[in-house]
N, C-alpha and C. Protein backbone atom coordinates (compact mmCIF):
# COMPACT_ATOMS: atom_id res chain seq x y z
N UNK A 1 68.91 34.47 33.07
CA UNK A 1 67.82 35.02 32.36
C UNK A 1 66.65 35.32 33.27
N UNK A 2 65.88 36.22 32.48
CA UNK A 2 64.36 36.55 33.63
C UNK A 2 63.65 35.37 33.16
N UNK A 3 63.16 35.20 34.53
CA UNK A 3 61.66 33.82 34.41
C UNK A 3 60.44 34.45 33.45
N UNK A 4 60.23 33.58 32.47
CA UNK A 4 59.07 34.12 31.44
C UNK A 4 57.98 34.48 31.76
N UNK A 5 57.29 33.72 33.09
CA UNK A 5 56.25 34.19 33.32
C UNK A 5 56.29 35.42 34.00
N UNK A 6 57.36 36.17 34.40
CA UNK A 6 57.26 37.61 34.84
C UNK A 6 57.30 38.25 33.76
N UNK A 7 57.37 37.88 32.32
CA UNK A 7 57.47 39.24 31.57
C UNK A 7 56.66 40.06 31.76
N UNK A 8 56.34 41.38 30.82
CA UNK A 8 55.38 42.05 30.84
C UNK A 8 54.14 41.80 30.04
N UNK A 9 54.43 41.05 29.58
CA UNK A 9 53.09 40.14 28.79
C UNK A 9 52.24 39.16 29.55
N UNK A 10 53.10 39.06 30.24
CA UNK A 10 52.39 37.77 31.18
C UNK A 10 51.83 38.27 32.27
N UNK A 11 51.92 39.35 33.23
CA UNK A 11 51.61 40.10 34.36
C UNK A 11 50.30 40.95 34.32
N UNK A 12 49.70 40.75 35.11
CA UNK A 12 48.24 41.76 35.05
C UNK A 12 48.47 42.49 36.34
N UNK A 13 47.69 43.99 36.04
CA UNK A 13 47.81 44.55 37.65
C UNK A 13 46.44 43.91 38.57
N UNK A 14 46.15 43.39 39.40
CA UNK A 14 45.17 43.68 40.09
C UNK A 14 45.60 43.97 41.66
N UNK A 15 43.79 45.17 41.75
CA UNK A 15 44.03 45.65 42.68
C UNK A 15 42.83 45.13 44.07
N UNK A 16 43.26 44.73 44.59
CA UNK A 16 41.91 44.62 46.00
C UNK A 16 42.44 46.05 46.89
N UNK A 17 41.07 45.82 47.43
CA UNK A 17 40.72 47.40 48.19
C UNK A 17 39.59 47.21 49.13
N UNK A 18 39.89 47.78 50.35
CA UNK A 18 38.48 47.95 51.09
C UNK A 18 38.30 49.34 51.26
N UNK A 19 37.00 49.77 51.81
CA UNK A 19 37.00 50.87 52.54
C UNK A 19 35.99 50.96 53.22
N UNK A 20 35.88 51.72 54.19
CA UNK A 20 34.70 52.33 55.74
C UNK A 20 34.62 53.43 55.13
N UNK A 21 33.30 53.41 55.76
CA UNK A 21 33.00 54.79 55.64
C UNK A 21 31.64 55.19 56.61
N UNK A 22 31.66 55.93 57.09
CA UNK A 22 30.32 56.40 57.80
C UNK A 22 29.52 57.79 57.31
N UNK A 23 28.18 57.16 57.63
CA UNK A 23 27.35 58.43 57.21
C UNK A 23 26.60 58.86 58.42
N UNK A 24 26.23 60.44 58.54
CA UNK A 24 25.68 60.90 59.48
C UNK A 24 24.53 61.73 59.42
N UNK A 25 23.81 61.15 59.98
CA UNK A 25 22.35 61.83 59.66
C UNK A 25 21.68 62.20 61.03
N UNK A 26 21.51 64.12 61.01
CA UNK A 26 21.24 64.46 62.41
C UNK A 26 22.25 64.54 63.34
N UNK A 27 23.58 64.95 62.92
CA UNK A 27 24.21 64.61 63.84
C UNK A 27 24.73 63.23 64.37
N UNK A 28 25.06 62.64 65.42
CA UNK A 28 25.50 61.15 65.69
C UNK A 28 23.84 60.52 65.82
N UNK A 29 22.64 61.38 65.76
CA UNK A 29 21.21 60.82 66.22
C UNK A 29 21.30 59.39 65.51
N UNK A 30 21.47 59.37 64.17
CA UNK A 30 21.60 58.00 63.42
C UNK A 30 22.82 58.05 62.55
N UNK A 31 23.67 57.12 62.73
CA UNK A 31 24.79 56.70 62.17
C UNK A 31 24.70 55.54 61.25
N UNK A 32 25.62 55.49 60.60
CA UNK A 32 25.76 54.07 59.70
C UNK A 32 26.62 53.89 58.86
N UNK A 33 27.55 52.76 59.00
CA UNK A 33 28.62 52.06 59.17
C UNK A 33 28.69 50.89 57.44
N UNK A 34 29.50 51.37 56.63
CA UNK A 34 29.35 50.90 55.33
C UNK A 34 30.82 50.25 54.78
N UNK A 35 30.80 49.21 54.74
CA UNK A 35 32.45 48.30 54.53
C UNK A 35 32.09 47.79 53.34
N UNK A 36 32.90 48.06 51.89
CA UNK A 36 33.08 47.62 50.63
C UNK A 36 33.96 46.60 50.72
N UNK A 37 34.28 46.07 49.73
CA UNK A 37 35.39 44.84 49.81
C UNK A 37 35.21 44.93 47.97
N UNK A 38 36.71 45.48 47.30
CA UNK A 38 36.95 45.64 45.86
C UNK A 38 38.11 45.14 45.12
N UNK A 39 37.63 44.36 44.12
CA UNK A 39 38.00 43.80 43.51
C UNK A 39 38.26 43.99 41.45
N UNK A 40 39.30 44.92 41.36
CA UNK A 40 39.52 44.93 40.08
C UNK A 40 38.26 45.84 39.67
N UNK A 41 38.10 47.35 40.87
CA UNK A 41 37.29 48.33 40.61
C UNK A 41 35.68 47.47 40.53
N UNK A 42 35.65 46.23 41.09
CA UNK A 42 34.18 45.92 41.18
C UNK A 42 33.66 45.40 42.69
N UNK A 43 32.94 45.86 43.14
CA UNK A 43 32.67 45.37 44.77
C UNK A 43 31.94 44.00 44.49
N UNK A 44 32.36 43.25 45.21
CA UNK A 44 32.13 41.84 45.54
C UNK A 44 31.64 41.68 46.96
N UNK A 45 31.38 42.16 47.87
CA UNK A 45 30.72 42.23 48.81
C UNK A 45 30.93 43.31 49.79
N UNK A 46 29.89 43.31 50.25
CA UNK A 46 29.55 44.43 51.47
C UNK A 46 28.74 44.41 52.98
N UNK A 47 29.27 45.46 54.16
CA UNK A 47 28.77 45.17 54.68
C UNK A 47 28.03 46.63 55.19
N UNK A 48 26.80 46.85 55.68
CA UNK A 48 25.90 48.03 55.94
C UNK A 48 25.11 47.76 57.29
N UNK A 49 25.53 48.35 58.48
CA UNK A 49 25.35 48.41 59.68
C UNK A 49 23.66 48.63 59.55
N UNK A 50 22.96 49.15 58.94
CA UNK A 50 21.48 48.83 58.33
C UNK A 50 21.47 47.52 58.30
N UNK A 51 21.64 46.78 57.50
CA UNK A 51 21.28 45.37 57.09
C UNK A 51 21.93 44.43 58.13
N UNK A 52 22.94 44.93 58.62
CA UNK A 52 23.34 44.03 60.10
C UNK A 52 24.40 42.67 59.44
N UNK A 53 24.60 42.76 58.57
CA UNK A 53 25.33 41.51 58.21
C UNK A 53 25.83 41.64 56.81
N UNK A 54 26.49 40.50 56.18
CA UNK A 54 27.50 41.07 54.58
C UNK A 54 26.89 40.38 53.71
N UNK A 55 26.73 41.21 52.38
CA UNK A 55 25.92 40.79 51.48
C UNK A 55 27.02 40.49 50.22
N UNK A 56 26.39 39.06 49.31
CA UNK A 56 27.28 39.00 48.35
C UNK A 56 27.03 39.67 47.35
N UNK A 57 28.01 40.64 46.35
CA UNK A 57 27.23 41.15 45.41
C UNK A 57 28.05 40.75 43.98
N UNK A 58 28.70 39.62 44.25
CA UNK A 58 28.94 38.65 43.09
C UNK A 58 28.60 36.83 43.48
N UNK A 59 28.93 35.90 43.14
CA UNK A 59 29.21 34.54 43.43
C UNK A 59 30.06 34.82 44.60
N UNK A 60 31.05 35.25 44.40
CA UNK A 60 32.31 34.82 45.02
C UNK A 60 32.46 35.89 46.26
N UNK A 61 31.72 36.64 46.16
CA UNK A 61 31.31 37.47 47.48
C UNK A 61 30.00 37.30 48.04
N UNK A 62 29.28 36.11 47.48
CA UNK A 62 28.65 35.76 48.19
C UNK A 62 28.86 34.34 49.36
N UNK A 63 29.79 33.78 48.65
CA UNK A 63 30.75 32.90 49.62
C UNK A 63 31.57 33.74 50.80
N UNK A 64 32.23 34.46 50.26
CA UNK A 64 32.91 35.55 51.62
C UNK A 64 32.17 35.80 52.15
N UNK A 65 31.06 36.50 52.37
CA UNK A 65 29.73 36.81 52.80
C UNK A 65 29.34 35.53 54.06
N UNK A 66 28.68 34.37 53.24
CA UNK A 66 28.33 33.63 54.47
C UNK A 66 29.41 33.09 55.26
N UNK A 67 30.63 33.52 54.72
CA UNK A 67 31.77 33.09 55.80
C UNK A 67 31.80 33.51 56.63
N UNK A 68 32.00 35.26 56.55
CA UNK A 68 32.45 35.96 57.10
C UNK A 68 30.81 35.77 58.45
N UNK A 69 29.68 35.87 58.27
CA UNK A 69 28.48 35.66 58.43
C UNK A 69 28.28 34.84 59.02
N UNK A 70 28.97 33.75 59.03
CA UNK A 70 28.94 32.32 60.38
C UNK A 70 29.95 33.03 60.66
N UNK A 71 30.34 34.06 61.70
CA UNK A 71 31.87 33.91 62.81
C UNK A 71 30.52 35.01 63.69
N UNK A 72 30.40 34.81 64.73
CA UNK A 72 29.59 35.37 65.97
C UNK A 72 30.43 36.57 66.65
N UNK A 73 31.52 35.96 66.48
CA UNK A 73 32.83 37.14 67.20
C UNK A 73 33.35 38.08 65.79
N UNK A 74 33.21 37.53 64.96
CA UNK A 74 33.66 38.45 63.81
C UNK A 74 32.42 39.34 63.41
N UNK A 75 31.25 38.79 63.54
CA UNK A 75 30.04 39.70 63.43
C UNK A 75 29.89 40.80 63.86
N UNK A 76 30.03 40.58 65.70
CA UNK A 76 30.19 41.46 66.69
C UNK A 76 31.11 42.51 66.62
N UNK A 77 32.11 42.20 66.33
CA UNK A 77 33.38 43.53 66.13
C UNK A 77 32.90 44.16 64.70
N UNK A 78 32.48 43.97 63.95
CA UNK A 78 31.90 44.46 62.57
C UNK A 78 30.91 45.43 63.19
N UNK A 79 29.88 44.98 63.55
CA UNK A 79 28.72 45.73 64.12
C UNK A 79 28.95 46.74 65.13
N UNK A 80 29.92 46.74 65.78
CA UNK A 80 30.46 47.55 67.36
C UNK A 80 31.07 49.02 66.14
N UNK A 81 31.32 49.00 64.88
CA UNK A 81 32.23 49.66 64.12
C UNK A 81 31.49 51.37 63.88
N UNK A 82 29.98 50.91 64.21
CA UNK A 82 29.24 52.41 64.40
C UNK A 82 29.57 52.98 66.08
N UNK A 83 30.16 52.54 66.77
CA UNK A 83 30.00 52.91 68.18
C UNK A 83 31.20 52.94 68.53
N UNK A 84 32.50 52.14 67.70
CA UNK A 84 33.91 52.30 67.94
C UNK A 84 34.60 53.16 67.14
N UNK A 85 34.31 53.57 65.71
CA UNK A 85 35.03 53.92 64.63
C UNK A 85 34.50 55.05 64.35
N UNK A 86 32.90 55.16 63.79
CA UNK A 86 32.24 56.24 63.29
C UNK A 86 31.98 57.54 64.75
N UNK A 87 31.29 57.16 65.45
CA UNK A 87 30.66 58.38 66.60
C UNK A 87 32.07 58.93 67.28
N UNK A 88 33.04 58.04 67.66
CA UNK A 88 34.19 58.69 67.83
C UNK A 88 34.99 59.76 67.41
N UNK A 89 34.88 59.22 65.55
CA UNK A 89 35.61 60.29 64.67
C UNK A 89 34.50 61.31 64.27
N UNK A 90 33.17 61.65 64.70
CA UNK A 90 32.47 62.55 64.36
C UNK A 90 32.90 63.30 65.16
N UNK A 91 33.38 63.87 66.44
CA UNK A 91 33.83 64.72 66.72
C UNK A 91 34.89 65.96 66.28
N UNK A 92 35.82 64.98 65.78
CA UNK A 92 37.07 65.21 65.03
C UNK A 92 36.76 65.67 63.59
N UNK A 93 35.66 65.50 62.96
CA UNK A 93 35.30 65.39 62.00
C UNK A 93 34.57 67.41 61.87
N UNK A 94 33.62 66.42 62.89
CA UNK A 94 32.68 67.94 62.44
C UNK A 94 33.08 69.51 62.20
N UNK A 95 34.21 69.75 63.16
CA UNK A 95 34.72 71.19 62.82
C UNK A 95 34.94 71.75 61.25
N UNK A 96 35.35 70.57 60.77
CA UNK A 96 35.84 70.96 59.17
C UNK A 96 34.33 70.31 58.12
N UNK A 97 33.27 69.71 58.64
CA UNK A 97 32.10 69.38 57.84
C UNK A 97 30.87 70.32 57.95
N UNK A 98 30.75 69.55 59.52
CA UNK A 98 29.13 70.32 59.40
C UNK A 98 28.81 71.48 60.16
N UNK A 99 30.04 71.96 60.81
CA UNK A 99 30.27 73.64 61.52
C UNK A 99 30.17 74.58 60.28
N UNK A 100 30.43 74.35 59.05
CA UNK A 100 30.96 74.83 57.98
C UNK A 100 29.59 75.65 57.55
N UNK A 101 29.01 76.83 58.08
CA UNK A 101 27.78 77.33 57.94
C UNK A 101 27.68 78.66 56.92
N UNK A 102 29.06 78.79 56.55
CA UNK A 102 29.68 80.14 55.29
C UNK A 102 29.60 79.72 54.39
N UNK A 103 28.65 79.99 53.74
CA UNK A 103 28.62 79.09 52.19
C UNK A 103 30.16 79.43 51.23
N UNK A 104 30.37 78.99 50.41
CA UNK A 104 31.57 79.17 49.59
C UNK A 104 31.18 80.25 49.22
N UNK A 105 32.50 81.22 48.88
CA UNK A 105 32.10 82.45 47.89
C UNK A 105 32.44 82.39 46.57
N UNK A 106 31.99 82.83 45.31
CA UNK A 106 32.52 82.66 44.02
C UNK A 106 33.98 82.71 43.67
N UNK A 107 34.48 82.55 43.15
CA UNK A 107 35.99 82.14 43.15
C UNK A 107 35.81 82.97 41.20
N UNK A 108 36.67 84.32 41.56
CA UNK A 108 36.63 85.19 40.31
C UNK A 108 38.30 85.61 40.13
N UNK A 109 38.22 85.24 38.56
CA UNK A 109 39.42 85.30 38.00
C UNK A 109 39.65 86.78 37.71
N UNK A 110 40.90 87.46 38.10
CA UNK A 110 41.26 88.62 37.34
C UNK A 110 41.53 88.67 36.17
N UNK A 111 41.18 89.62 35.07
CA UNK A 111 41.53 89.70 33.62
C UNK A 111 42.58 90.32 33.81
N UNK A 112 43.26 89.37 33.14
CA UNK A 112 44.66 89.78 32.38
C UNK A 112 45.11 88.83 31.12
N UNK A 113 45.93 89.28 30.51
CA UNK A 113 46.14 88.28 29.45
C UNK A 113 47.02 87.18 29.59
N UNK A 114 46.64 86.38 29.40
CA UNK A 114 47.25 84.96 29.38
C UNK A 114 48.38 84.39 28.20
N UNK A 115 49.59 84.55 28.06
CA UNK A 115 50.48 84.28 27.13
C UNK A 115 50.27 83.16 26.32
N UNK A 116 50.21 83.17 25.06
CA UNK A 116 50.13 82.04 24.13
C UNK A 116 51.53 81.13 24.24
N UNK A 117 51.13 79.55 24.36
CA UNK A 117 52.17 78.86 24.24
C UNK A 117 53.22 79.39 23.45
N UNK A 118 53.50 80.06 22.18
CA UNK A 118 54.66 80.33 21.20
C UNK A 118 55.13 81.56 21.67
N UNK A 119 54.36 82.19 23.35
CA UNK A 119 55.08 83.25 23.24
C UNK A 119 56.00 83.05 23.94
């Protein structure tokens, strides 16, 4: 037989998730380096190369937070993430972002008639 507690009654999905992301302002002039940490579509902590360190934005990411927050070597590689991760991939980046100086053109439908589902 299947074990009960796998039914489908008993099972919840959850999802954790991180993500990076960098923003660029001026070009690489000022960068900044933004790490979520998600939990069941709700962020529980973060970290923002601005603020220099991870903030809790529940209880329980505020414990991850000063964890993560006492490691000196884990700090350091966090913080290096605007100068290893972001300015790197702005290169790679920019051809398809901020070269992009053609504004969009209107996007126009030809008239013709469109068949009714029953036809």
């Amino acid at each position: 037989g299947v074990n009960p507690s796998l039914s489908p009654a008993n099972t919840e999905v959850l999802q954790e998730m991180r993500t990076g992301e960098c923003h660029f302002i001026n070009g690489t002039d000022r960068v900044r380096a933004v790490q979520r940490h998600i939990y069941n579509r709700r962020q529980y902590v973060h970290f923002d190369s601005d603020v220099g360190h991870y903030v809790g934005d529940t209880p329980y990411g505020a414990i991850q937070a000063r964890y993560w927050n006492s490691d000196p070597q884990w700090m350091e590689y966090v913080r290096s993430a605007v100068d290893t991760v972001c300015r790197p991939n702005y290169e790679g980046f920019s051809p398809f972002s901020v070269n992009r100086r053609v504004p969009p053109s209107p996007f126009h439908l030809q008239s013709q008639s469109i068949p009714s589902p029953s036809q």
